[in-house]
C-alpha atoms as a PDB file:
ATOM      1  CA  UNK A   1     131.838  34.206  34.031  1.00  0.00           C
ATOM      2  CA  UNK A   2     134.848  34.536  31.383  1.00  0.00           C
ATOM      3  CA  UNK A   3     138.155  32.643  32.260  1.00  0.00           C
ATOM      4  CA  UNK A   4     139.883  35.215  33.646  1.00  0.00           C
ATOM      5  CA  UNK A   5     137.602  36.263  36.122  1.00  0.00           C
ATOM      6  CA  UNK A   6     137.134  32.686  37.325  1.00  0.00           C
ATOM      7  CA  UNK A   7     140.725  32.345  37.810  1.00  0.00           C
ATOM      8  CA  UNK A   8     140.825  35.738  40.204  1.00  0.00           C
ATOM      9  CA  UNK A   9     138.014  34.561  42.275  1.00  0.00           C
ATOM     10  CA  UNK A  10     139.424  31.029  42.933  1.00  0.00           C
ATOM     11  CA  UNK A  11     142.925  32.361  43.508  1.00  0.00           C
ATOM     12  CA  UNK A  12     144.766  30.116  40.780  1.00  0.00           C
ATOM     13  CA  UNK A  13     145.919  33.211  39.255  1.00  0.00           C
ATOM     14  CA  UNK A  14     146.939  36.420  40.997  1.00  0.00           C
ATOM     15  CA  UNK A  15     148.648  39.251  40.150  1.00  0.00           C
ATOM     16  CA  UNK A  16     151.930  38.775  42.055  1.00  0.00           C
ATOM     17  CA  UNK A  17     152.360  40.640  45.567  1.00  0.00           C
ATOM     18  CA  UNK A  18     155.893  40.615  45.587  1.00  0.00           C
ATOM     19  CA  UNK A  19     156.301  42.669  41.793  1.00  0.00           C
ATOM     20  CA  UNK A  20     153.646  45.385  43.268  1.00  0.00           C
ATOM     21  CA  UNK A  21     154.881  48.855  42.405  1.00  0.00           C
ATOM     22  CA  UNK A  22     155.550  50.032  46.318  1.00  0.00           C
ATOM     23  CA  UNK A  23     158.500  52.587  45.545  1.00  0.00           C
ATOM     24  CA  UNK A  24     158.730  53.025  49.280  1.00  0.00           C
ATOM     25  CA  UNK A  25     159.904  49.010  49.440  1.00  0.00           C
ATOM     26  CA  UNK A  26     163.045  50.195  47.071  1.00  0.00           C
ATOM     27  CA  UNK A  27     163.867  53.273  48.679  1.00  0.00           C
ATOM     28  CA  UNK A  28     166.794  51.929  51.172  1.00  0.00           C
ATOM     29  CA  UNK A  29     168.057  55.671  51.767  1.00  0.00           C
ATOM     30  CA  UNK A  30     164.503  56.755  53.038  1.00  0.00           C
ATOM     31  CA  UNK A  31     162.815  55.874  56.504  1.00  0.00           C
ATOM     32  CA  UNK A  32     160.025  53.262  56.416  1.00  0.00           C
ATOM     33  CA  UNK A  33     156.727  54.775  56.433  1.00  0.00           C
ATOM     34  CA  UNK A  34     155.161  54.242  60.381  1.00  0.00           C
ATOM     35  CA  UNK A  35     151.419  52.888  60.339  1.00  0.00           C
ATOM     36  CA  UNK A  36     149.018  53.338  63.630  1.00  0.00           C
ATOM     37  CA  UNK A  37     146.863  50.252  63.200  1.00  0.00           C
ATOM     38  CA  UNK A  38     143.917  51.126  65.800  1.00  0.00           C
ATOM     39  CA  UNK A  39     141.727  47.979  66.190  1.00  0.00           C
ATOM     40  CA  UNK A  40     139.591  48.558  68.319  1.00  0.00           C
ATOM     41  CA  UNK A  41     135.823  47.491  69.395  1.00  0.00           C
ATOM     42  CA  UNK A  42     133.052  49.055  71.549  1.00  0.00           C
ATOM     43  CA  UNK A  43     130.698  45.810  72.131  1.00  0.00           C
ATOM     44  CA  UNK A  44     130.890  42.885  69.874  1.00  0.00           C
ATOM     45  CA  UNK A  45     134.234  42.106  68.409  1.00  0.00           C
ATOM     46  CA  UNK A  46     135.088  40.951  64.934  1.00  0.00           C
ATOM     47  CA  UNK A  47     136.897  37.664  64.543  1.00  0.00           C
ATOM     48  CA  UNK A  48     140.026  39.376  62.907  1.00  0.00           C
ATOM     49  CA  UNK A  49     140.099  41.901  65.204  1.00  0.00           C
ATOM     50  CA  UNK A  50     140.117  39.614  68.382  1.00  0.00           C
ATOM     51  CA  UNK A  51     143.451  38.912  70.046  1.00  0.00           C
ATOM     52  CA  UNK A  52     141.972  36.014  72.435  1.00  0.00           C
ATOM     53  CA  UNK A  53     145.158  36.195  74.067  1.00  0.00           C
ATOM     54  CA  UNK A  54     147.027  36.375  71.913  1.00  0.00           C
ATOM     55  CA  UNK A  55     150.110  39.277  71.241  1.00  0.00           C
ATOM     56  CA  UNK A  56     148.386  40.337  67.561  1.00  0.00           C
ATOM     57  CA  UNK A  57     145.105  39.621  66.128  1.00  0.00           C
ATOM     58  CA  UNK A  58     144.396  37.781  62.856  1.00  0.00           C
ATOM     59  CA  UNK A  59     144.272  41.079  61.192  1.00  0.00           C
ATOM     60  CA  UNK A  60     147.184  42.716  63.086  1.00  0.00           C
ATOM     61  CA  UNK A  61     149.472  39.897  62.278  1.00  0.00           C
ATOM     62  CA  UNK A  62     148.539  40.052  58.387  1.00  0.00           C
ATOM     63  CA  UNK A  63     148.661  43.942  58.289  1.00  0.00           C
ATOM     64  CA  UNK A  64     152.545  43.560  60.156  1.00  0.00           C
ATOM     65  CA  UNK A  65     153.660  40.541  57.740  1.00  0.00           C
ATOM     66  CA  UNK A  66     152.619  42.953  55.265  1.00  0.00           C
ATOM     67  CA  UNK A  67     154.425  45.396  56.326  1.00  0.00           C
ATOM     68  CA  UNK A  68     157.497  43.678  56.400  1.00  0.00           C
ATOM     69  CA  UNK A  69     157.057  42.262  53.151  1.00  0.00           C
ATOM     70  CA  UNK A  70     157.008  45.799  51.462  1.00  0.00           C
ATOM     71  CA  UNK A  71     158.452  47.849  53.549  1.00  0.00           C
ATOM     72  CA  UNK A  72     156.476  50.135  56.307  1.00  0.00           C
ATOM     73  CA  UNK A  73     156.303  50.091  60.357  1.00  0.00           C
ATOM     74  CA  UNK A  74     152.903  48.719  61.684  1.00  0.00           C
ATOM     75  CA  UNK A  75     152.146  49.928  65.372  1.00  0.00           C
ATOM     76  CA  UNK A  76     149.182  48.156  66.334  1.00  0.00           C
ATOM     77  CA  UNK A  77     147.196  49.633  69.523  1.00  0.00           C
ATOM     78  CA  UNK A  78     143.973  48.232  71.085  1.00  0.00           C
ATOM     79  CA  UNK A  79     144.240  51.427  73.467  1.00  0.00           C
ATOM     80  CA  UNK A  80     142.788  54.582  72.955  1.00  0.00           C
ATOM     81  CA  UNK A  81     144.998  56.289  74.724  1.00  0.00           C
ATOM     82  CA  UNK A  82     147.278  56.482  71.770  1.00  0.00           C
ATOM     83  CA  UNK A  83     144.668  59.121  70.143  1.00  0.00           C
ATOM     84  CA  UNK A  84     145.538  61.633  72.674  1.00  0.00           C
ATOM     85  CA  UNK A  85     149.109  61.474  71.866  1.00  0.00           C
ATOM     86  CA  UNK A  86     151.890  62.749  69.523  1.00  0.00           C
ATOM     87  CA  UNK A  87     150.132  61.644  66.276  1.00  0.00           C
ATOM     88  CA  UNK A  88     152.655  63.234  64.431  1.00  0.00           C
ATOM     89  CA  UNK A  89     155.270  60.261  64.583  1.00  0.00           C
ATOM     90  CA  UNK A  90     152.421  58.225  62.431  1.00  0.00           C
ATOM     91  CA  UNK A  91     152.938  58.631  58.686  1.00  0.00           C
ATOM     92  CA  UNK A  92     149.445  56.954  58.083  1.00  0.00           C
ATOM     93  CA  UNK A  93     146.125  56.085  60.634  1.00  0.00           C
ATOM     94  CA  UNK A  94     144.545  52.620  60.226  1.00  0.00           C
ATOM     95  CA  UNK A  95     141.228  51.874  61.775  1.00  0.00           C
ATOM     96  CA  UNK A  96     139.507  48.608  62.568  1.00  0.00           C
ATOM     97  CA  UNK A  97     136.977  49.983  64.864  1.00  0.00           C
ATOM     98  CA  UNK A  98     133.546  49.171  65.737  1.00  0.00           C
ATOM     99  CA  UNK A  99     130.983  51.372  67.453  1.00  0.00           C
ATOM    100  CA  UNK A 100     132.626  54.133  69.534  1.00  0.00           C
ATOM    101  CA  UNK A 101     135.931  52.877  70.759  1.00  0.00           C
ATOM    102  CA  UNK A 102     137.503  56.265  71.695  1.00  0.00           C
ATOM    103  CA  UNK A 103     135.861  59.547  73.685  1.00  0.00           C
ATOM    104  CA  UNK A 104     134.864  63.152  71.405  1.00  0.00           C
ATOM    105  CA  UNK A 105     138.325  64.249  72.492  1.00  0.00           C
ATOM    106  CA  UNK A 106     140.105  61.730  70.484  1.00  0.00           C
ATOM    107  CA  UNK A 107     137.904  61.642  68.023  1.00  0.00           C
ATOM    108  CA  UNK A 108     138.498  65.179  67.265  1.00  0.00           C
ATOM    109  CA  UNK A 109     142.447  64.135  67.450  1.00  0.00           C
ATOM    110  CA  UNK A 110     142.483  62.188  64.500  1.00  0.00           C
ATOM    111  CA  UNK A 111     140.312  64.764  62.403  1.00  0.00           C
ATOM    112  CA  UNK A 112     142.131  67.609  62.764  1.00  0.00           C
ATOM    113  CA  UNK A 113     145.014  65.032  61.789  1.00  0.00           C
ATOM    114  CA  UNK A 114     143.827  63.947  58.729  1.00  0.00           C
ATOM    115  CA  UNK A 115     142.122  67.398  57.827  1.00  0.00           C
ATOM    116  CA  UNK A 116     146.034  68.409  58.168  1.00  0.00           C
ATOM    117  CA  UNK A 117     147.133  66.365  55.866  1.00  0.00           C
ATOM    118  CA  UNK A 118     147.576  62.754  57.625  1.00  0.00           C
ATOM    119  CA  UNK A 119     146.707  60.009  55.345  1.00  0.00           C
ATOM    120  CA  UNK A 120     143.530  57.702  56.900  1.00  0.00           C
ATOM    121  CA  UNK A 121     142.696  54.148  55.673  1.00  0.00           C
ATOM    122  CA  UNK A 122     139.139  52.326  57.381  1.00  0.00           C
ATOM    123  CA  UNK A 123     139.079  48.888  56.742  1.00  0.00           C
ATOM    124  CA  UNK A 124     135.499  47.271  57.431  1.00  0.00           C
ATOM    125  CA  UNK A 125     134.112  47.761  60.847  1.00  0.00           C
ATOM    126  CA  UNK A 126     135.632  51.447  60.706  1.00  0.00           C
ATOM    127  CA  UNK A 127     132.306  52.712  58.814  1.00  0.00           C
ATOM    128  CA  UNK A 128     130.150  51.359  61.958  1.00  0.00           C
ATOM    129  CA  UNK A 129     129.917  53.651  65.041  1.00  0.00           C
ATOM    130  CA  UNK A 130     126.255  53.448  65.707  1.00  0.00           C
ATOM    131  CA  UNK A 131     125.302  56.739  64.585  1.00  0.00           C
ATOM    132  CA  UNK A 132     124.911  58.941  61.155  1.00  0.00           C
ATOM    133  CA  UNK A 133     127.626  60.765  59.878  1.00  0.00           C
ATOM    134  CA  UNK A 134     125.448  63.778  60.537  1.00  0.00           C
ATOM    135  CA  UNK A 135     126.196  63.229  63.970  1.00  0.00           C
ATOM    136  CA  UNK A 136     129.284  61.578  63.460  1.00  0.00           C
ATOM    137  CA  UNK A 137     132.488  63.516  62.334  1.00  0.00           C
ATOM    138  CA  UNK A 138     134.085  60.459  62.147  1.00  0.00           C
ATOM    139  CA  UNK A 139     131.875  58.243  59.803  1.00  0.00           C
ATOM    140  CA  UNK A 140     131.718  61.843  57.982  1.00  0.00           C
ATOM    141  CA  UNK A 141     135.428  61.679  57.416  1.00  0.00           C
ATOM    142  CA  UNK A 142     135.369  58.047  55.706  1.00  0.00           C
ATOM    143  CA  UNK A 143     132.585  58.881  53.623  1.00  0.00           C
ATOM    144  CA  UNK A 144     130.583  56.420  54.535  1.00  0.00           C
ATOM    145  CA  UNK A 145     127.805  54.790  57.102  1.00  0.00           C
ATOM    146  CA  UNK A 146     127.511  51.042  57.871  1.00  0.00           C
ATOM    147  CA  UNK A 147     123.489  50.015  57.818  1.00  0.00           C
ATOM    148  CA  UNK A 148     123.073  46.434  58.018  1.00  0.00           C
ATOM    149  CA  UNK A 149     124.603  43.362  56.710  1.00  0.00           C
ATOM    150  CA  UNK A 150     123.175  40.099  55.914  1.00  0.00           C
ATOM    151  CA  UNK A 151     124.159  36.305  55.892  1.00  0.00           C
ATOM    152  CA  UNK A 152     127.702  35.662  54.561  1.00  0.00           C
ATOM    153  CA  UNK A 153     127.795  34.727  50.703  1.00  0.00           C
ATOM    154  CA  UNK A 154     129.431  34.767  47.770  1.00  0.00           C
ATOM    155  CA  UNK A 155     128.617  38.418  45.756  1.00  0.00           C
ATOM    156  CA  UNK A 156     130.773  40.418  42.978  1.00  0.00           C
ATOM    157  CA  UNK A 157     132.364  43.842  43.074  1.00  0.00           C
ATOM    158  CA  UNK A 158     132.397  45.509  39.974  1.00  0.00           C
ATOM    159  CA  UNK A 159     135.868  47.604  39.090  1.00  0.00           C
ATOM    160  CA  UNK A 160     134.625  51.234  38.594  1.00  0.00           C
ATOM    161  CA  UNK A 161     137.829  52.806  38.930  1.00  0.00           C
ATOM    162  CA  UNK A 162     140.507  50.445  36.732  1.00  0.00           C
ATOM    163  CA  UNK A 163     143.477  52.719  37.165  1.00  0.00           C
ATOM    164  CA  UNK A 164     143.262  53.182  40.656  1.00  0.00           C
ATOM    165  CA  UNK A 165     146.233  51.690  42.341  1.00  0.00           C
ATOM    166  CA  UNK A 166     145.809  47.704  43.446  1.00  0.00           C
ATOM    167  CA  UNK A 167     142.976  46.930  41.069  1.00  0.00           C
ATOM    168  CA  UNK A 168     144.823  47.165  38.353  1.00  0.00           C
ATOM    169  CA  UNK A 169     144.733  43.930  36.665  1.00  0.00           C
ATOM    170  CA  UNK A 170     141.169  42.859  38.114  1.00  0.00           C
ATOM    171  CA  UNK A 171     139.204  43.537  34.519  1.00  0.00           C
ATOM    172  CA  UNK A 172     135.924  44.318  35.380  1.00  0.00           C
ATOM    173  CA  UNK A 173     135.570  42.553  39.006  1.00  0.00           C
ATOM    174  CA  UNK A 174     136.090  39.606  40.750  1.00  0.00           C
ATOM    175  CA  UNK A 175     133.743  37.301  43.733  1.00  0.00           C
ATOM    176  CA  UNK A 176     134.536  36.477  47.187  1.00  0.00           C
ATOM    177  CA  UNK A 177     132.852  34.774  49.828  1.00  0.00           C
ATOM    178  CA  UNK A 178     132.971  37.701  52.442  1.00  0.00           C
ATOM    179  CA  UNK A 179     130.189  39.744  55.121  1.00  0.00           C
ATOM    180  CA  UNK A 180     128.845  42.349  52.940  1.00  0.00           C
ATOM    181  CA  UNK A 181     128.436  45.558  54.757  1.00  0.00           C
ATOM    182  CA  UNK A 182     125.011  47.373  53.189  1.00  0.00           C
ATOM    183  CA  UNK A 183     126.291  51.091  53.670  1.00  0.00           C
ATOM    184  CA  UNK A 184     124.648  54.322  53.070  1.00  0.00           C
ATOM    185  CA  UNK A 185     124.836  58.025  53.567  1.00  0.00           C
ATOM    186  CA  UNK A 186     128.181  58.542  50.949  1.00  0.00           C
ATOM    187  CA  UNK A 187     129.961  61.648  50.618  1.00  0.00           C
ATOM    188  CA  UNK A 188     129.058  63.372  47.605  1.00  0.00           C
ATOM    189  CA  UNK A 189     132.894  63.873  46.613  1.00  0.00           C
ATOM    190  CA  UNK A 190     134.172  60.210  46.749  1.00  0.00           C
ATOM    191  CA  UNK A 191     135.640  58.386  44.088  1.00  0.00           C
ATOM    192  CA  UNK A 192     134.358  54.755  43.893  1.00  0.00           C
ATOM    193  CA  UNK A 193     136.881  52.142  43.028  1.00  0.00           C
ATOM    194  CA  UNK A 194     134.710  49.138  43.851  1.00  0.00           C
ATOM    195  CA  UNK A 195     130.774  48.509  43.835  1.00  0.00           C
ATOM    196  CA  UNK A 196     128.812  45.935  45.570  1.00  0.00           C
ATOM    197  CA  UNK A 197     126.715  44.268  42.708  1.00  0.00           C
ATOM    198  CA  UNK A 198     123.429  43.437  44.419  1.00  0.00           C
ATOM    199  CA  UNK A 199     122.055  41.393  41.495  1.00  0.00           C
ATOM    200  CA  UNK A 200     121.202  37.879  42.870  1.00  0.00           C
ATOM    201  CA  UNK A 201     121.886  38.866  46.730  1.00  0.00           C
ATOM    202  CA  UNK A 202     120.049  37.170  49.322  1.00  0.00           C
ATOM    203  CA  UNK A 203     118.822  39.626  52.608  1.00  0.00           C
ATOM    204  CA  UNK A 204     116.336  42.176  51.958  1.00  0.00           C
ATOM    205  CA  UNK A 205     119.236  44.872  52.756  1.00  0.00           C
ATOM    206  CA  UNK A 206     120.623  44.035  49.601  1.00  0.00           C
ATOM    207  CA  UNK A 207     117.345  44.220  47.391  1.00  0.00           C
ATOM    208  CA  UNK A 208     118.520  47.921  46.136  1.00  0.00           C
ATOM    209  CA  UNK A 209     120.599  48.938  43.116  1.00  0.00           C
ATOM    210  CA  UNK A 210     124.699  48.740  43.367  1.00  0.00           C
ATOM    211  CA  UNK A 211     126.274  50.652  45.539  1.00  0.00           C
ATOM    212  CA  UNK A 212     129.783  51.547  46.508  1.00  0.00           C
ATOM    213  CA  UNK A 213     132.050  49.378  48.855  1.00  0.00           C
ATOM    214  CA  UNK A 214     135.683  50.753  48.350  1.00  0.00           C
ATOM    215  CA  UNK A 215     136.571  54.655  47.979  1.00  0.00           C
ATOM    216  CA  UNK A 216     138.757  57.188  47.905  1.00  0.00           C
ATOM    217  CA  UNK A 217     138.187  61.121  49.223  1.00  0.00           C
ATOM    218  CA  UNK A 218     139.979  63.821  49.883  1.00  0.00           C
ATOM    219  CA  UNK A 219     139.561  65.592  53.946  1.00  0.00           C
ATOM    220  CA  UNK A 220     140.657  68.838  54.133  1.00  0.00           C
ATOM    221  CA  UNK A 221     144.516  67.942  53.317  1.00  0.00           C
ATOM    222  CA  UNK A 222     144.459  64.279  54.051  1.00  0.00           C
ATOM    223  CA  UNK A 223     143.865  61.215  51.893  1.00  0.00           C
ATOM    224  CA  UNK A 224     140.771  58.534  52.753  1.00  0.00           C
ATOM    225  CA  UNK A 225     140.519  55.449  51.903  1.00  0.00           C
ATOM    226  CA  UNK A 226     138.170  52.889  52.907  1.00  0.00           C
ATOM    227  CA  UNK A 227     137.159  49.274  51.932  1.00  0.00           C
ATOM    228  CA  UNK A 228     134.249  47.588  53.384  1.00  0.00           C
ATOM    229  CA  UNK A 229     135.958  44.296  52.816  1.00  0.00           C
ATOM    230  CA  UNK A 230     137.817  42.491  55.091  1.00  0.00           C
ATOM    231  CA  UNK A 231     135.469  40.497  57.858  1.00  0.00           C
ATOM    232  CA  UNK A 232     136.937  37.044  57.236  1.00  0.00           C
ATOM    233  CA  UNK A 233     140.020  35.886  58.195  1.00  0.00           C
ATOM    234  CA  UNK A 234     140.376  34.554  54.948  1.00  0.00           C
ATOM    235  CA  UNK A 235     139.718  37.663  53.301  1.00  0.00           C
ATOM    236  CA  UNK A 236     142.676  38.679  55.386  1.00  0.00           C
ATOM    237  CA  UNK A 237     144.937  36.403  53.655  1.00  0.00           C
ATOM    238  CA  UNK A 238     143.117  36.438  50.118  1.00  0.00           C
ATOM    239  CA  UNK A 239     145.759  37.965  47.543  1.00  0.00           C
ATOM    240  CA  UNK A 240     142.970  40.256  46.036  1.00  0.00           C
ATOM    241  CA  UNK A 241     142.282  42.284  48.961  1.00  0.00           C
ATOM    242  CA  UNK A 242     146.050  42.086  49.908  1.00  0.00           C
ATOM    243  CA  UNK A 243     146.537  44.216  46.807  1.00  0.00           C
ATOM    244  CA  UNK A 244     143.588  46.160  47.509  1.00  0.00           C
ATOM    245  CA  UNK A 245     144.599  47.409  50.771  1.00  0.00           C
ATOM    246  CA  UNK A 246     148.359  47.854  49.632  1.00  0.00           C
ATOM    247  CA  UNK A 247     146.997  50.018  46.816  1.00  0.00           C
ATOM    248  CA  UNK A 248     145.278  52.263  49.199  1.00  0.00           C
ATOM    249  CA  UNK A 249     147.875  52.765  51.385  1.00  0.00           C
ATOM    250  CA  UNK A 250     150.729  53.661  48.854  1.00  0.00           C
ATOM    251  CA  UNK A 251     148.289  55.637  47.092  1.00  0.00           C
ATOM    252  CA  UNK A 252     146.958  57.418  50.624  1.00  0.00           C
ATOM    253  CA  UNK A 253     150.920  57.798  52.015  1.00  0.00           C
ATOM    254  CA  UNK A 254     151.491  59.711  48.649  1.00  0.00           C
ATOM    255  CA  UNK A 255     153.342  56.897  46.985  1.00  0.00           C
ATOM    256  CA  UNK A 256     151.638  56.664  44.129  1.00  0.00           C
ATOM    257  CA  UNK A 257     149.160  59.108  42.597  1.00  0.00           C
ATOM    258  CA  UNK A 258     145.395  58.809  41.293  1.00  0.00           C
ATOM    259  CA  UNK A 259     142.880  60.191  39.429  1.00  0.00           C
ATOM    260  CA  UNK A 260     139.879  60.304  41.912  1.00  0.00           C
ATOM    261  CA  UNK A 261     137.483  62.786  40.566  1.00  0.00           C
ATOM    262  CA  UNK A 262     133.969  62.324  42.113  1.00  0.00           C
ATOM    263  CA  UNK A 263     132.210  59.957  40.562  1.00  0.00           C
ATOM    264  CA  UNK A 264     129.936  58.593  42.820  1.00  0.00           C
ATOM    265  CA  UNK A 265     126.747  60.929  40.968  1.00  0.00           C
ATOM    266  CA  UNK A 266     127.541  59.123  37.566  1.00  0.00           C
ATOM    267  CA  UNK A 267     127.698  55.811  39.315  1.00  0.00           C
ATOM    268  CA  UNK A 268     124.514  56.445  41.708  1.00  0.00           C
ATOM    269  CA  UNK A 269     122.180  58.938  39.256  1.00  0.00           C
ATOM    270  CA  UNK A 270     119.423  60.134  41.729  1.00  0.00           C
END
């Protein structure tokens, strides 16, 4: 491993939070961008997604300090019925769901959102509903399907998308200790900014070639972005995914602009 990846993966060096290019954080004569953080499970819930009791979950909390830190709204909601409403008021939809956490009618409520032009960001659990995207309009939106996952280890993503806001700075990749979702059934039009290097993987889910784990798409008029990262709490707090996930929300609210041109068939040659 060369120097300069060791130092992102044990966190000694980071690019600095605080100095990343958010133009809405300097704009004092525009509103603050509103963000509907859904996290919601059907059946087991993640860790980060829990509240036990609390007012905000692990993930909640970060995604809010966040928030404040660079200037956008967070409304988080662990009830559905905020799908049926006024989605209009939401500048961006945020989704930390697992299985099928809202009914066909809300479903359809955030699709015809985003196909409208409301930018979507899935963070983790969001790509597993329980079904195929063939069957799911949802998971078909993300561009995505969860499979499997195996034990928790340490594994490398590979940068395959350098310009793309919040990897900028990464060089070619960087490790974490994380849950590594094994995902199939990709949209043939995303644009891959990060792929899960299977090399040296342990669980027979992972004993396939690379594959990608962070994306952008276009939906009708709406930006998607999703990141299969983000099942530890530590991950949460880690400064690499902190600029991942900021980078995908300025770039899906519009911010900032990208380059993301299908590449997934150059990346994954059948």
């Amino acid at each position: 491993m060369q120097r300069r990846e060791m130092l992102w993966t044990t966190g000694a060096a980071v690019l600095g939070l605080s100095a990343f290019p958010l133009r809405w954080a300097a704009a004092k004569d525009r509103r603050a961008p509103k963000i509907l953080y859904f996290n919601r499970s059907s059946g087991w819930t993640h860790p980060v997604a829990d509240r036990q009791g609390k007012p905000l979950s692990h993930s909640e909390k970060v995604l809010s300090e966040l928030g404040v830190k660079h200037g956008f709204d967070v409304d988080c909601c662990q009830n559905a019925a905020v799908l049926d409403g006024d989605l209009d008021k939401y500048d961006l939809l945020a989704f930390y769901t697992n299985g099928m956490p809202f009914s066909v009618r809300q479903m359809q409520n955030v699709l015809d959102a985003v196909s409208s032009g409301k930018p979507c960001v899935g963070f983790h659990a969001a790509s597993d509903s329980g079904a195929r995207p063939a069957i799911n309009p949802f998971l078909a939106m993300l561009g995505g399907s969860f499979v499997s996952h195996g034990a928790q280890q340490k594994a490398r993503m590979r940068v395959t998308s350098p310009n793309f806001p919040g990897v900028q700075g990464l060089g070619s990749g960087f490790e974490l200790f994380e849950e590594w979702y094994a995902l199939d059934s990709f949209a043939k039009d995303l644009h891959v900014i990060l792929m899960q290097e299977t090399k040296g993987m342990q669980g027979e889910m992972y004993q396939r070639p690379p594959y990608p784990s962070t994306w952008a798409r276009m939906h009708g008029k709406g930006r998607v972005f999703y990141t299969a990262l983000g099942h530890r709490e530590d991950v949460w707090t880690n400064a690499i995914f902190q600029q991942i996930i900021l980078g995908g929300i300025s770039w899906a609210l519009g911010q900032v602009n990208a380059d993301i041109t299908p590449n997934i068939t150059h990346l994954m040659p059948r």
